[in-house]
PDB file of N, CA and C in Angstrom:
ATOM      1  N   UNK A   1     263.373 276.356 173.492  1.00  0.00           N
ATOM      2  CA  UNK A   1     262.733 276.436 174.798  1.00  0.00           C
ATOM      3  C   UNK A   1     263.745 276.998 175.797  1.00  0.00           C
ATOM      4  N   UNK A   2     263.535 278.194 176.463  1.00  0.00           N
ATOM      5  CA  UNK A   2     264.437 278.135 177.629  1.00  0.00           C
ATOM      6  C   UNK A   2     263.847 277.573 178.610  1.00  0.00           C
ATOM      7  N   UNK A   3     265.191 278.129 179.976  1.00  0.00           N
ATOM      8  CA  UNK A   3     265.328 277.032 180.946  1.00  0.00           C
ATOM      9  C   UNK A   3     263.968 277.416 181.692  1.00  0.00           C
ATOM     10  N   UNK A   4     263.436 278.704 182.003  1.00  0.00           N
ATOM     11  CA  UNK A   4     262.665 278.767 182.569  1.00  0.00           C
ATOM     12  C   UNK A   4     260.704 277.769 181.726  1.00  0.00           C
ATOM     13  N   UNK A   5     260.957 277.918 180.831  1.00  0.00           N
ATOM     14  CA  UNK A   5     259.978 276.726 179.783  1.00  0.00           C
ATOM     15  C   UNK A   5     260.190 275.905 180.352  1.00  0.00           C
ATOM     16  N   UNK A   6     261.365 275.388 180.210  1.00  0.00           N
ATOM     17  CA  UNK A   6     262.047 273.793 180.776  1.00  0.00           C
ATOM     18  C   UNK A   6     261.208 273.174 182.104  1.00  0.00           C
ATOM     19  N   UNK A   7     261.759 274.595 183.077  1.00  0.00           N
ATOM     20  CA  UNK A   7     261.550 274.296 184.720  1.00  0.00           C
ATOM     21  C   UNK A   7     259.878 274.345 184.454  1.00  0.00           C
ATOM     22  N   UNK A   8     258.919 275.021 183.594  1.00  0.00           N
ATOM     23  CA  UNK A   8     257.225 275.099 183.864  1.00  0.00           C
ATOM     24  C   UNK A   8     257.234 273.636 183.639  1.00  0.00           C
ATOM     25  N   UNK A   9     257.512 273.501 182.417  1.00  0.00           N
ATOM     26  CA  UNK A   9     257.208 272.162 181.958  1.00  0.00           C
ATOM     27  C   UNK A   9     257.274 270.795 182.770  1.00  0.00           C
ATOM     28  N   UNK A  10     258.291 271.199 183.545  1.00  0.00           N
ATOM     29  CA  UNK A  10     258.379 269.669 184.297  1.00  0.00           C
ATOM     30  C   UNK A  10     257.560 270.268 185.876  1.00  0.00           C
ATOM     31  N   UNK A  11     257.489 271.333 185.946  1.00  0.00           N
ATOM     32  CA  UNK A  11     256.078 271.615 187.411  1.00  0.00           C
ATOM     33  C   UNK A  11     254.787 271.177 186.902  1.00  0.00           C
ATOM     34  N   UNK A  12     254.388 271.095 185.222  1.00  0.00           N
ATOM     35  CA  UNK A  12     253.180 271.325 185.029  1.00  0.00           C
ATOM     36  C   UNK A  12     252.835 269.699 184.953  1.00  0.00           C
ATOM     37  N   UNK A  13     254.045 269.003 184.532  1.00  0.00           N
ATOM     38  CA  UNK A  13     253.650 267.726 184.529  1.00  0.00           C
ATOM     39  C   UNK A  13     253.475 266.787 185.547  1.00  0.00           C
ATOM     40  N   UNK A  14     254.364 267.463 186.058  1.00  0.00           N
ATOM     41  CA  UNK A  14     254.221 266.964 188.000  1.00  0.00           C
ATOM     42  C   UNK A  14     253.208 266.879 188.637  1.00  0.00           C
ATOM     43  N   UNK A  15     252.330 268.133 188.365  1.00  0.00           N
ATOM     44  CA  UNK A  15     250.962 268.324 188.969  1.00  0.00           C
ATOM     45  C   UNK A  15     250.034 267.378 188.429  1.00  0.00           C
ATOM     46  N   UNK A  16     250.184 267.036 186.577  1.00  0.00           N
ATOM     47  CA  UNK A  16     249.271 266.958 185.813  1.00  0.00           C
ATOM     48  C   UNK A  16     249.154 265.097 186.113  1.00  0.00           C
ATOM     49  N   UNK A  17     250.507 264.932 186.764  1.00  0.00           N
ATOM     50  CA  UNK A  17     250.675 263.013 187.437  1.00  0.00           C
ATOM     51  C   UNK A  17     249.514 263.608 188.591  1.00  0.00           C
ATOM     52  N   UNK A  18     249.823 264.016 189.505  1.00  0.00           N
ATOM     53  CA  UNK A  18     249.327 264.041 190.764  1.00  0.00           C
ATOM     54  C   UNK A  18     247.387 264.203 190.312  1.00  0.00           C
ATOM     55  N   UNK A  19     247.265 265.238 189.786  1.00  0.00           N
ATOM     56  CA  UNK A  19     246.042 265.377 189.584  1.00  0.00           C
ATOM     57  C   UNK A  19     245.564 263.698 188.859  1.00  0.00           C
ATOM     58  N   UNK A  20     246.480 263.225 187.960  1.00  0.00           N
ATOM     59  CA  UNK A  20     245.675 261.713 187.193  1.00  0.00           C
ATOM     60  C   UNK A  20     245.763 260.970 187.940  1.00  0.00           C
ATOM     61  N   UNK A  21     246.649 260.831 189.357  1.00  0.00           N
ATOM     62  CA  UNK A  21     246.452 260.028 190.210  1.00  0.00           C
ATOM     63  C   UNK A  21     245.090 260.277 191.143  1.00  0.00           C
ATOM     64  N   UNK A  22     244.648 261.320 191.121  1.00  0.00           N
ATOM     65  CA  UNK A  22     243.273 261.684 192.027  1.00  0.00           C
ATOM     66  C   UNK A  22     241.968 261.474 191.133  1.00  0.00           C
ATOM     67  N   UNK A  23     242.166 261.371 189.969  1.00  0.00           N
ATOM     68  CA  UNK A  23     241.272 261.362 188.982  1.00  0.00           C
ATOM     69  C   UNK A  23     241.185 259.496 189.012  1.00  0.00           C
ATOM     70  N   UNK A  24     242.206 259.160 188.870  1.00  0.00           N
ATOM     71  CA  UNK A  24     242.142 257.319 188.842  1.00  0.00           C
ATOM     72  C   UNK A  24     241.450 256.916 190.497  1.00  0.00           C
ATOM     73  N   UNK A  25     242.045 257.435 191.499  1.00  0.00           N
ATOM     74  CA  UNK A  25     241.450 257.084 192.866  1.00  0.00           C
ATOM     75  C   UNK A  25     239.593 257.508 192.677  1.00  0.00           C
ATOM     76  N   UNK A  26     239.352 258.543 192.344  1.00  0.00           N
ATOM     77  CA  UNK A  26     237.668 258.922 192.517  1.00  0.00           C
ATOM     78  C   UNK A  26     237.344 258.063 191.252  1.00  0.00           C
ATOM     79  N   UNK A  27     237.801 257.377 190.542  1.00  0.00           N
ATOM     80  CA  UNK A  27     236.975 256.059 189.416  1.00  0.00           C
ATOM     81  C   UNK A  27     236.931 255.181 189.970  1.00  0.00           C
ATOM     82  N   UNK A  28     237.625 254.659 190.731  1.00  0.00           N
ATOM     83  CA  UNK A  28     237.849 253.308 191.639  1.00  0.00           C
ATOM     84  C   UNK A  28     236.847 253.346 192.575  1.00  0.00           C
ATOM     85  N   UNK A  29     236.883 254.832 193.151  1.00  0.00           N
ATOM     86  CA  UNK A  29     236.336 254.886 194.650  1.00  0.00           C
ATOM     87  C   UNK A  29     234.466 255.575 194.442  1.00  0.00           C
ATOM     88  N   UNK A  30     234.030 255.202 192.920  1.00  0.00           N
ATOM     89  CA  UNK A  30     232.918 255.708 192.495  1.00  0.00           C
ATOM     90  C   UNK A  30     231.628 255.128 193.551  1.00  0.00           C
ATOM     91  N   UNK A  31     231.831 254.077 194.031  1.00  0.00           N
ATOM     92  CA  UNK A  31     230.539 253.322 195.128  1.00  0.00           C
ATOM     93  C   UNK A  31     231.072 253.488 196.371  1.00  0.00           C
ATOM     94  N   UNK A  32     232.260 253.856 196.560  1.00  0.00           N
ATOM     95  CA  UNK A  32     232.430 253.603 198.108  1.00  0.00           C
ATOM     96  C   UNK A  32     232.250 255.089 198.729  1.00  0.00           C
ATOM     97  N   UNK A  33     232.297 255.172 199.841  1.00  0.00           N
ATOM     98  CA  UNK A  33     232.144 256.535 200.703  1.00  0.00           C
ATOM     99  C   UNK A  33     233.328 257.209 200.399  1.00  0.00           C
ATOM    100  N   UNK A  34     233.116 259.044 200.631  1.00  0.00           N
ATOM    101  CA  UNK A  34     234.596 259.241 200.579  1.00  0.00           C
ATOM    102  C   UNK A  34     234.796 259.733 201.921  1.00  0.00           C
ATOM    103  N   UNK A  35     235.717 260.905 202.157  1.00  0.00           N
ATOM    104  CA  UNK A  35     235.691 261.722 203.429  1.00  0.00           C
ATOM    105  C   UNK A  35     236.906 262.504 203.099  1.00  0.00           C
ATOM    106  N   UNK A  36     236.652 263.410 203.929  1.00  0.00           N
ATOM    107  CA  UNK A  36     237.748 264.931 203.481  1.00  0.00           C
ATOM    108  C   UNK A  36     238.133 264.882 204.827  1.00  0.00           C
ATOM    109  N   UNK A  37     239.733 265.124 204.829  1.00  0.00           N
ATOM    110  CA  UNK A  37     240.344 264.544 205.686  1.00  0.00           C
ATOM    111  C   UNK A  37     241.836 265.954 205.635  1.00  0.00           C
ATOM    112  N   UNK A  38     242.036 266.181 206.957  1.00  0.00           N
ATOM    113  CA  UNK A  38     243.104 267.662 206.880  1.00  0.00           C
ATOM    114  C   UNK A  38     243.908 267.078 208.511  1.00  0.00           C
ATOM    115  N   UNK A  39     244.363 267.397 208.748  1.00  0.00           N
ATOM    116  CA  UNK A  39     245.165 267.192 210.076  1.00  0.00           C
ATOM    117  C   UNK A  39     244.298 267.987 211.299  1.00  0.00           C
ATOM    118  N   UNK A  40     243.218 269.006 211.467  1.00  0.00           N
ATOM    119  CA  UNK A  40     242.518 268.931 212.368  1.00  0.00           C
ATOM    120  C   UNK A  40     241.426 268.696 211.851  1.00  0.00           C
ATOM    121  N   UNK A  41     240.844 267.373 210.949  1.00  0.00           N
ATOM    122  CA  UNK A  41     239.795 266.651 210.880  1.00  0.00           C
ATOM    123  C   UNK A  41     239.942 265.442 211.293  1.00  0.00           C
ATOM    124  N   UNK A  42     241.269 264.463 211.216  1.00  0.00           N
ATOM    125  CA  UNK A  42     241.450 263.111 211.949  1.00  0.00           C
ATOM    126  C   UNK A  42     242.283 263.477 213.355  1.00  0.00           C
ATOM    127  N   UNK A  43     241.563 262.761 214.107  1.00  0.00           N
ATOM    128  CA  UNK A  43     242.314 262.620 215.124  1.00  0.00           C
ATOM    129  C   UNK A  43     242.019 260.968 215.891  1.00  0.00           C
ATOM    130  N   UNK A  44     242.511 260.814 216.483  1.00  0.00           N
ATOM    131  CA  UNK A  44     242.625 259.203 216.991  1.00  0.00           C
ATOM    132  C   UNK A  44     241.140 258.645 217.092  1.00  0.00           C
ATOM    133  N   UNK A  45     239.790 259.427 217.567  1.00  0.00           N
ATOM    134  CA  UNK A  45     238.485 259.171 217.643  1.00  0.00           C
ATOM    135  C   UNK A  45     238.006 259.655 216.531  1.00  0.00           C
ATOM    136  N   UNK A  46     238.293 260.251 215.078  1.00  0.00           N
ATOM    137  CA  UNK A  46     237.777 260.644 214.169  1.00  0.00           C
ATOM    138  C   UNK A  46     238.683 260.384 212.956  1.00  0.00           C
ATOM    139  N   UNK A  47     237.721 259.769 211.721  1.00  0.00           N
ATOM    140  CA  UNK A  47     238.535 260.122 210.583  1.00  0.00           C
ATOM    141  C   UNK A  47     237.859 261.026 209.398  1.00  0.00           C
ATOM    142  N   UNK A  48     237.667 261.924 209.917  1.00  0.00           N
ATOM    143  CA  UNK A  48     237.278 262.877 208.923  1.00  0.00           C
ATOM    144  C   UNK A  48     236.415 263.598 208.697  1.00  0.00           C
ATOM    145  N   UNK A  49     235.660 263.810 207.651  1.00  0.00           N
ATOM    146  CA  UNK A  49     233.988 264.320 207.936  1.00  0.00           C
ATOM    147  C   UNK A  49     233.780 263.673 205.953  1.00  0.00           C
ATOM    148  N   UNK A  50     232.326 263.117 206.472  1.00  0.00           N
ATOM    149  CA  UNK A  50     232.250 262.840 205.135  1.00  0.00           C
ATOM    150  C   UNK A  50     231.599 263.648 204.186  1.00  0.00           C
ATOM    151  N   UNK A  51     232.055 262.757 202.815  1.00  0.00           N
ATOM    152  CA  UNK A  51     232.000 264.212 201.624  1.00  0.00           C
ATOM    153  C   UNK A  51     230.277 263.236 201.095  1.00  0.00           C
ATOM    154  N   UNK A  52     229.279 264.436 201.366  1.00  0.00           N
ATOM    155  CA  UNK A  52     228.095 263.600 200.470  1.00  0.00           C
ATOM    156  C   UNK A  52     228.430 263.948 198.803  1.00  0.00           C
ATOM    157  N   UNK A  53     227.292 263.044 198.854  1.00  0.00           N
ATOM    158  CA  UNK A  53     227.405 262.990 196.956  1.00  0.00           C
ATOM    159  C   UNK A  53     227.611 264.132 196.125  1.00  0.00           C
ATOM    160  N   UNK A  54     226.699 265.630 196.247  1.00  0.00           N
ATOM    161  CA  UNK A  54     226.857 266.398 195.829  1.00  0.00           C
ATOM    162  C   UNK A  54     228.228 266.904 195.635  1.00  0.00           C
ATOM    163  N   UNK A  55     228.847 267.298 196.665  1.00  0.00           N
ATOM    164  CA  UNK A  55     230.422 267.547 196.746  1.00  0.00           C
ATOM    165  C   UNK A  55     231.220 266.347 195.575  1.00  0.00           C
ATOM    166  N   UNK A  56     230.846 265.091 195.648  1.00  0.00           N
ATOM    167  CA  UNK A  56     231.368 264.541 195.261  1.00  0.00           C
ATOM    168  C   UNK A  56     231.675 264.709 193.862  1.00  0.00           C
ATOM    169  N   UNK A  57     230.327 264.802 193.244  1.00  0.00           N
ATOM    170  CA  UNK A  57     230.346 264.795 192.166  1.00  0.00           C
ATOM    171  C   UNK A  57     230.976 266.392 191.484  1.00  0.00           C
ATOM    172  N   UNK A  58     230.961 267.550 192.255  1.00  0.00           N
ATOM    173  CA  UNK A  58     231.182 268.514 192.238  1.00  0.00           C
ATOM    174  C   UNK A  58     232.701 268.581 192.151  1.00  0.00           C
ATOM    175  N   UNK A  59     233.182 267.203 192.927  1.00  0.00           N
ATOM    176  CA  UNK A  59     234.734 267.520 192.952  1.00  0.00           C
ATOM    177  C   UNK A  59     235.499 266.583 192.000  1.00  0.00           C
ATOM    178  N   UNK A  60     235.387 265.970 191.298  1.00  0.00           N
ATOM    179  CA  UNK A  60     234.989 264.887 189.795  1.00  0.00           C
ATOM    180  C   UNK A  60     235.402 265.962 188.515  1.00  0.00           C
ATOM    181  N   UNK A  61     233.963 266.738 189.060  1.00  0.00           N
ATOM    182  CA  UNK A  61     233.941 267.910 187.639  1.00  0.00           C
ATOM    183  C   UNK A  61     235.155 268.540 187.928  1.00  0.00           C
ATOM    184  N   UNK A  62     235.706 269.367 188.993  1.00  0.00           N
ATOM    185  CA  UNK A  62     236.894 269.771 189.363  1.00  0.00           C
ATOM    186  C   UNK A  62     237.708 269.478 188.794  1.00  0.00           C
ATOM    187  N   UNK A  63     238.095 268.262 189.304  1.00  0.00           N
ATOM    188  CA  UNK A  63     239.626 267.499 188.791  1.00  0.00           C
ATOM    189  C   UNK A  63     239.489 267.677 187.303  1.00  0.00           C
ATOM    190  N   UNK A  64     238.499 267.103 186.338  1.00  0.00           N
ATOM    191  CA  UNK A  64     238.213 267.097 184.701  1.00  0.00           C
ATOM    192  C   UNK A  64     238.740 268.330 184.240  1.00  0.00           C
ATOM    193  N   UNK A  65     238.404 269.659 184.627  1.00  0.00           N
ATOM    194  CA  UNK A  65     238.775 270.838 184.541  1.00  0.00           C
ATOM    195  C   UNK A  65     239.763 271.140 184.690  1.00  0.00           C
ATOM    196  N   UNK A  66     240.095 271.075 185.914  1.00  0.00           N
ATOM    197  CA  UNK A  66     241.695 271.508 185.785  1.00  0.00           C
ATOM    198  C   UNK A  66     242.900 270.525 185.600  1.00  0.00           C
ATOM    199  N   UNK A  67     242.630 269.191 185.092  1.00  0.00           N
ATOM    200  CA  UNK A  67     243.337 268.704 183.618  1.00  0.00           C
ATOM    201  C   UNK A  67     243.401 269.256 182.720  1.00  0.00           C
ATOM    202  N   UNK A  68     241.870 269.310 182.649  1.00  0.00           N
ATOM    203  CA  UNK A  68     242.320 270.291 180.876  1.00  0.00           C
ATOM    204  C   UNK A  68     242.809 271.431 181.239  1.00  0.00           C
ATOM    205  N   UNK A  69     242.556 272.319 181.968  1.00  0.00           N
ATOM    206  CA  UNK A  69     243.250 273.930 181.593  1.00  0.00           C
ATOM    207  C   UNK A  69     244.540 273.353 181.956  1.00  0.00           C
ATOM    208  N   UNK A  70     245.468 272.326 182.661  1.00  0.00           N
ATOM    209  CA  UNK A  70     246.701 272.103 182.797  1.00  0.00           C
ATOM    210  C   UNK A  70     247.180 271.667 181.324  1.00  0.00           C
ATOM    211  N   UNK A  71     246.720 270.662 180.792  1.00  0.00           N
ATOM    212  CA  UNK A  71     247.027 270.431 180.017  1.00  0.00           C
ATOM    213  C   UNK A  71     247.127 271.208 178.730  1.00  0.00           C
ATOM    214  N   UNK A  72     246.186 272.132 178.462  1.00  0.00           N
ATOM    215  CA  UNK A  72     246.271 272.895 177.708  1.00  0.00           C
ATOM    216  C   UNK A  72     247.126 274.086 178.084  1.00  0.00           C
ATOM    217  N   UNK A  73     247.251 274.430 179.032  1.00  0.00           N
ATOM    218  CA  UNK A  73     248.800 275.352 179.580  1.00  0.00           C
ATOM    219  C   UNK A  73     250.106 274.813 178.959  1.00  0.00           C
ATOM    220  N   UNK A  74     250.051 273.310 179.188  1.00  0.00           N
ATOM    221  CA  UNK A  74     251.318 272.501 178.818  1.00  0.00           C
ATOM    222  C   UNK A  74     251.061 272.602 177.323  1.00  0.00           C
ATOM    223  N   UNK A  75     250.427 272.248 176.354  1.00  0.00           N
ATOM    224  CA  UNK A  75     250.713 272.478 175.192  1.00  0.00           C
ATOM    225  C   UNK A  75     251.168 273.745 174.703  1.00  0.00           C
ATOM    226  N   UNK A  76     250.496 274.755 175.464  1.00  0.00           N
ATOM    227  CA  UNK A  76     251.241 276.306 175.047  1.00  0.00           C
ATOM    228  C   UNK A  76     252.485 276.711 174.874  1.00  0.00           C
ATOM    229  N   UNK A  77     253.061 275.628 175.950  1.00  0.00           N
ATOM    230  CA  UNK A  77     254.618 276.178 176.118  1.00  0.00           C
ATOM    231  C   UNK A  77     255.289 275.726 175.073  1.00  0.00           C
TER     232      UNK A  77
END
């Protein structure tokens, strides 16, 4: 493996935590409301705008997806 393998490998896994941490939060957070939230969407009288179901579920399938194509990137190397 070179170093540049080396350096993908530990970006791809980095992401591939971050993404299973968003994937574990939307299982938890399957009944509760969500809301999409950016720095000019909260402000002291607002937190956000909420995400209806459709999106929701739309963004579920998301995350599933690009696990796998991450993960399957990471096995390539």
């Amino acid at each position: 493996m070179t170093k540049d393998e080396a350096e993908k490998v530990v970006e791809l896994s980095k992401v591939i935590s971050q993404m299973e941490d968003i994937k574990r939060a939307t299982e938890k957070e399957k009944s509760h409301w969500w809301k999409f939230a950016t720095p000019d969407t909260v402000r002291h009288d607002e937190e956000g705008l909420w995400m209806p179901d459709i999106l929701r579920d739309e963004f579920v399938k998301s995350v599933d997806k690009c696990l796998e194509k991450l993960n399957k990137e990471l096995e390539e190397l």
